[in-house]
Structures are given as structure tokens and as C-alpha cells.
N, C-alpha and C. Protein backbone atom coordinates (compact mmCIF):
# COMPACT_ATOMS: atom_id res chain seq x y z
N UNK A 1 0.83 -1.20 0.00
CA UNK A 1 0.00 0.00 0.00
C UNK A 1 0.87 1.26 0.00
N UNK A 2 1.80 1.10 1.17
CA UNK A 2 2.79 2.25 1.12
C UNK A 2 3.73 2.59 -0.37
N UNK A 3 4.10 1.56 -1.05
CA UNK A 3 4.43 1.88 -2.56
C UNK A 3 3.88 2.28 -3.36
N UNK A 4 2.61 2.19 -3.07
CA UNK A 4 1.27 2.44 -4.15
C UNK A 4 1.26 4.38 -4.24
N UNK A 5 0.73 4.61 -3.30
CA UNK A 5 0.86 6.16 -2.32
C UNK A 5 2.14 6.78 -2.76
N UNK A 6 3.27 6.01 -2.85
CA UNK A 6 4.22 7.11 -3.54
C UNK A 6 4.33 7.16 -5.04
N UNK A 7 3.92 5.63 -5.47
CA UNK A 7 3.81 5.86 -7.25
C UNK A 7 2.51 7.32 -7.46
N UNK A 8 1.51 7.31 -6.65
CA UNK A 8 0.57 8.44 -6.76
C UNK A 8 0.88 9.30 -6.28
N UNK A 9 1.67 9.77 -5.68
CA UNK A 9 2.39 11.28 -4.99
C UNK A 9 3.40 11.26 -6.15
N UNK A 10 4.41 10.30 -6.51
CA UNK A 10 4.86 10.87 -7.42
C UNK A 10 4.44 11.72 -9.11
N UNK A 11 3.30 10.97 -9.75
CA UNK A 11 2.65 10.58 -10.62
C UNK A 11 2.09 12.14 -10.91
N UNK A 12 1.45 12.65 -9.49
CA UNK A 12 0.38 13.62 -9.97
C UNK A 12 1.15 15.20 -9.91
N UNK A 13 2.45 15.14 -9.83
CA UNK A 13 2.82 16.53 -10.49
C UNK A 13 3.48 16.58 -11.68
N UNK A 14 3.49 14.91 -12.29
CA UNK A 14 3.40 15.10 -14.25
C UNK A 14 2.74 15.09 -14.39
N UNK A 15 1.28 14.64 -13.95
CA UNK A 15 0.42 15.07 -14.35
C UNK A 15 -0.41 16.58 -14.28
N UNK A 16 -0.07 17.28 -13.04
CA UNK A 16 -0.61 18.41 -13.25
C UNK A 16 0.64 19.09 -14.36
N UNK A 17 1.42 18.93 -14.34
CA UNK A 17 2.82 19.50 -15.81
C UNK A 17 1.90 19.28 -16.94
N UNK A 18 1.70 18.31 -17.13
CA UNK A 18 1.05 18.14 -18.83
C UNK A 18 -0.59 17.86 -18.99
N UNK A 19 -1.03 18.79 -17.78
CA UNK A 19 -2.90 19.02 -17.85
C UNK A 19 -3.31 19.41 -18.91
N UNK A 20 -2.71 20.43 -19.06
CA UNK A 20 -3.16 21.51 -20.02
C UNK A 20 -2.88 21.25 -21.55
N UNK A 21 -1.69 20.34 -21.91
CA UNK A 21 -1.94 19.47 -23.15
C UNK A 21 -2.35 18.50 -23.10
N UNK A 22 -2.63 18.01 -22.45
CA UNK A 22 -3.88 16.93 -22.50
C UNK A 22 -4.67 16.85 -22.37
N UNK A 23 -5.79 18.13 -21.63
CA UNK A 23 -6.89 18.33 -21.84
C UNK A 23 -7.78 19.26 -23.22
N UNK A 24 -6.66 19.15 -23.78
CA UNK A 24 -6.51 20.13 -25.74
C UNK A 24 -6.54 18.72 -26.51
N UNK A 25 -5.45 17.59 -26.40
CA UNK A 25 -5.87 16.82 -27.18
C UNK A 25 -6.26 15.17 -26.71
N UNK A 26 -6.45 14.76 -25.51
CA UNK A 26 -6.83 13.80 -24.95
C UNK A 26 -8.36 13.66 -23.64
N UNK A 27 -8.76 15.18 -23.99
CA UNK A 27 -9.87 15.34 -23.25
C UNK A 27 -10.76 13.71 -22.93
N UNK A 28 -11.50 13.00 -21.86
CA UNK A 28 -11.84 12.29 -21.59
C UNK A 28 -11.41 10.99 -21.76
N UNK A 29 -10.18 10.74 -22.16
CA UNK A 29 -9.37 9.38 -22.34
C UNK A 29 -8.67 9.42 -20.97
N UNK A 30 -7.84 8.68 -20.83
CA UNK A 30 -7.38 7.93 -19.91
C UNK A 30 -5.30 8.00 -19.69
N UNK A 31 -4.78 8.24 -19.23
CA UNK A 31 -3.55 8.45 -19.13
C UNK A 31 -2.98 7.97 -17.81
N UNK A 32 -2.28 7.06 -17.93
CA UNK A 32 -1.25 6.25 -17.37
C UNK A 32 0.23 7.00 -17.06
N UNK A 33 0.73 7.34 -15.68
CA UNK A 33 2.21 7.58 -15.89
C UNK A 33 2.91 6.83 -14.83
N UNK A 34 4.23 6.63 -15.48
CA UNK A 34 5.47 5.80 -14.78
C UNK A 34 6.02 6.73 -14.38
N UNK A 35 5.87 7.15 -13.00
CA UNK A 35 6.58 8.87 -12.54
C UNK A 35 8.32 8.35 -12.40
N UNK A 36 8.99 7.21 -12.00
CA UNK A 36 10.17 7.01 -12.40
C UNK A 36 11.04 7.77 -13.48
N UNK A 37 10.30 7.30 -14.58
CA UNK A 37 10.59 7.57 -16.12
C UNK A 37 10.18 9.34 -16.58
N UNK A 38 9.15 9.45 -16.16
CA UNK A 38 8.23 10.80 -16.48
C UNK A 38 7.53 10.28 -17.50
N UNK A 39 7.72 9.21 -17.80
CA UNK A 39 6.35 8.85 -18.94
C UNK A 39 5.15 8.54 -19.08
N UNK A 40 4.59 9.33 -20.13
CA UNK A 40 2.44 8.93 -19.75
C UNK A 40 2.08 8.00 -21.17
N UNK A 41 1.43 7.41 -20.85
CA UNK A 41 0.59 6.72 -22.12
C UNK A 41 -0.49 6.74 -21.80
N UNK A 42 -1.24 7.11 -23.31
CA UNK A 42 -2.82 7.42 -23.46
C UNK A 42 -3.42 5.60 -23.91
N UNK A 43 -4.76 6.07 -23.19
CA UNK A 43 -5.89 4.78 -24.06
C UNK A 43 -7.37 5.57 -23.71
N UNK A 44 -7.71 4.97 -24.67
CA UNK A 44 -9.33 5.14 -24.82
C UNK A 44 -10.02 4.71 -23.20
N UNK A 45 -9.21 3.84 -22.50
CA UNK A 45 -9.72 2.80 -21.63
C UNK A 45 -8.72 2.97 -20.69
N UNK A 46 -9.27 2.77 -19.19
CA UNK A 46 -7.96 2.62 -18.29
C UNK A 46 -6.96 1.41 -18.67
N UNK A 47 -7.52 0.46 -18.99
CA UNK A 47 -6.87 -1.23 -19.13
C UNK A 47 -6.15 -0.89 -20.50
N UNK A 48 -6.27 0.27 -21.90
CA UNK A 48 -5.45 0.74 -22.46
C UNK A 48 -4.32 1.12 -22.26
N UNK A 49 -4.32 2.64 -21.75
CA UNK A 49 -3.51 3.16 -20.69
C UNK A 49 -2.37 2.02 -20.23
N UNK A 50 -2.78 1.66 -19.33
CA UNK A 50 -2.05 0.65 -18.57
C UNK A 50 -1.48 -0.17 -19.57
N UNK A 51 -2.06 -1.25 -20.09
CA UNK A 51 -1.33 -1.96 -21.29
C UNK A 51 -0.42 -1.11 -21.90
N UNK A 52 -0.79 0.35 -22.08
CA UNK A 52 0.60 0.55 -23.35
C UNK A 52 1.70 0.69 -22.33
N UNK A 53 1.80 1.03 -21.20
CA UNK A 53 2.86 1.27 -19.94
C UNK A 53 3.39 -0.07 -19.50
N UNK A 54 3.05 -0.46 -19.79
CA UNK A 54 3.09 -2.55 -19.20
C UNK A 54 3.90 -3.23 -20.34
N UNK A 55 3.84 -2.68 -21.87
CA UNK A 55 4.51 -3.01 -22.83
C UNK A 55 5.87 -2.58 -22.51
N UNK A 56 5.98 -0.97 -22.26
CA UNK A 56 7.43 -0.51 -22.23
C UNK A 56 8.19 -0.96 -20.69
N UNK A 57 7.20 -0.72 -19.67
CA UNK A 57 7.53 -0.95 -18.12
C UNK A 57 6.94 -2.50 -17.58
N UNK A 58 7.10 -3.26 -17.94
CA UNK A 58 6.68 -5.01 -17.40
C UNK A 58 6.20 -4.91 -15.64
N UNK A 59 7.53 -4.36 -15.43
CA UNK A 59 7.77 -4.43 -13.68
C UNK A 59 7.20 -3.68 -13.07
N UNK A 60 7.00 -2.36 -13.51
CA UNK A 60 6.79 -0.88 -12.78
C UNK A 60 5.12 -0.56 -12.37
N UNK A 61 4.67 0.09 -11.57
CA UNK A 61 3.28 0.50 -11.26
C UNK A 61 3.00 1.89 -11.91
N UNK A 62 2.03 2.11 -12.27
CA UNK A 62 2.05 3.25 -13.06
C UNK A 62 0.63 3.98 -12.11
N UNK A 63 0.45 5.12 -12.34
CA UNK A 63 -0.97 5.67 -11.82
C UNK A 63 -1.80 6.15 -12.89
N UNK A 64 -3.30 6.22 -12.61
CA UNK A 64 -3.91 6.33 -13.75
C UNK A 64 -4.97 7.30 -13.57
N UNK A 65 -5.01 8.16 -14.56
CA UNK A 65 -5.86 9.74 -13.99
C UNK A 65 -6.86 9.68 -15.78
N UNK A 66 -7.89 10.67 -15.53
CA UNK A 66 -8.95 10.69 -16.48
C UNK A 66 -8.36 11.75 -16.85
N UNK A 67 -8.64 11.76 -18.17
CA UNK A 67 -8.28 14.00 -18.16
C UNK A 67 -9.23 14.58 -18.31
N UNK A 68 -9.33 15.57 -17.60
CA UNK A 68 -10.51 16.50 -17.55
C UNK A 68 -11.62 15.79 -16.72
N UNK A 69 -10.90 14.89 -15.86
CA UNK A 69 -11.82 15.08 -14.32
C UNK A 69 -11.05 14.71 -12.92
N UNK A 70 -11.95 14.93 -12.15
CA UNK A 70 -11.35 14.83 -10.90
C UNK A 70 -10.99 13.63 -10.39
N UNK A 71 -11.49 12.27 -10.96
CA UNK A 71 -11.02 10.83 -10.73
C UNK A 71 -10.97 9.84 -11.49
N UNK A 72 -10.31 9.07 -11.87
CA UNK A 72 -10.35 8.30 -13.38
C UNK A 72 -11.70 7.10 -13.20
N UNK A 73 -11.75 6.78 -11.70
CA UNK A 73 -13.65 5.97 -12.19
C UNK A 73 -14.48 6.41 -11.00
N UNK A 74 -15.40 6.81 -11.21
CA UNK A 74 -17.19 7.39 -10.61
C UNK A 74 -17.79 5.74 -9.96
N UNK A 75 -18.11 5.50 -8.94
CA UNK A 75 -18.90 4.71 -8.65
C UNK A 75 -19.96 5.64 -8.02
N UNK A 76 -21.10 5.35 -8.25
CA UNK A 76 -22.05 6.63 -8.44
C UNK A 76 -23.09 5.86 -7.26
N UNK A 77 -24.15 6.43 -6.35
CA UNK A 77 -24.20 6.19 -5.36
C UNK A 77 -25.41 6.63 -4.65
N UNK A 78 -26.75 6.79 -4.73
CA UNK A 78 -27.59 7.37 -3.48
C UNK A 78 -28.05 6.98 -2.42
N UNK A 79 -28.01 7.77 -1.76
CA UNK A 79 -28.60 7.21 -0.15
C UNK A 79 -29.98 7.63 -0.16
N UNK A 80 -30.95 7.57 0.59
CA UNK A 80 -32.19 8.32 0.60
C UNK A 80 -32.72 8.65 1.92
């Protein structure tokens, strides 16, 4: 868990770095980064994403953000 938490502390200040081109040409897709490397890969799909990062990085954990929202999946929810 504790490795997880730093791949995502690391992860989300390339991702706030490259928001703003990716919300110009990857609006609502899916982006994967290996904060090690600084590298992101796009998919249509989180399990995209990930696969193309899994091709170049086998070993590595990557984190995975939506662009142009606040969490890459909604489990949606009412109480009454």
C-alpha cells in the first residue's frame, strides 16, 4: 500500500505538468504515468492506458488519472 501512495504522490505533479496538453488533445481518455521515467501513455480505456505502460515498463506500477476530471472511475451512489 505504502508503494502504491508514492507511485501516486509521485505521478500527480506530471500530471498536473502536462494538464493543459492533455486536456486540448486527450480530453476524456485515460492516461497512465510511470513517474520514475516521467512517462504517460494514453488509451481510450484505463486497461489501455495501462497496457501501453506494461509493454514498455513489465515491472513498474504506473498511476492512472482521467483527463478532464477529478477521478479516473465514478462509482455513483444514493442514499435516501
Amino acid at each position: 500500500m505504502e508503494r502504491q501512495k508514492s507511485v501516486a504522490n509521485a505521478a500527480r505533479p506530471i500530471f498536473e505538468s502536462l494538464k493543459g496538453q492533455l486536456e486540448a488533445d486527450h480530453l476524456n481518455r485515460f492516461v497512465a504515468i510511470e513517474p520514475f521515467s516521467g512517462e504517460h501513455f494514453i488509451g481510450d480505456t484505463i486497461s489501455e492506458a495501462i497496457c501501453e505502460a506494461r509493454r514498455k515498463y513489465p515491472t513498474r506500477l504506473v498511476h492512472t488519472f482521467r483527463v478532464g476530471h477529478v477521478a479516473a472511475v465514478h462509482f455513483g451512489m444514493q442514499t435516501r
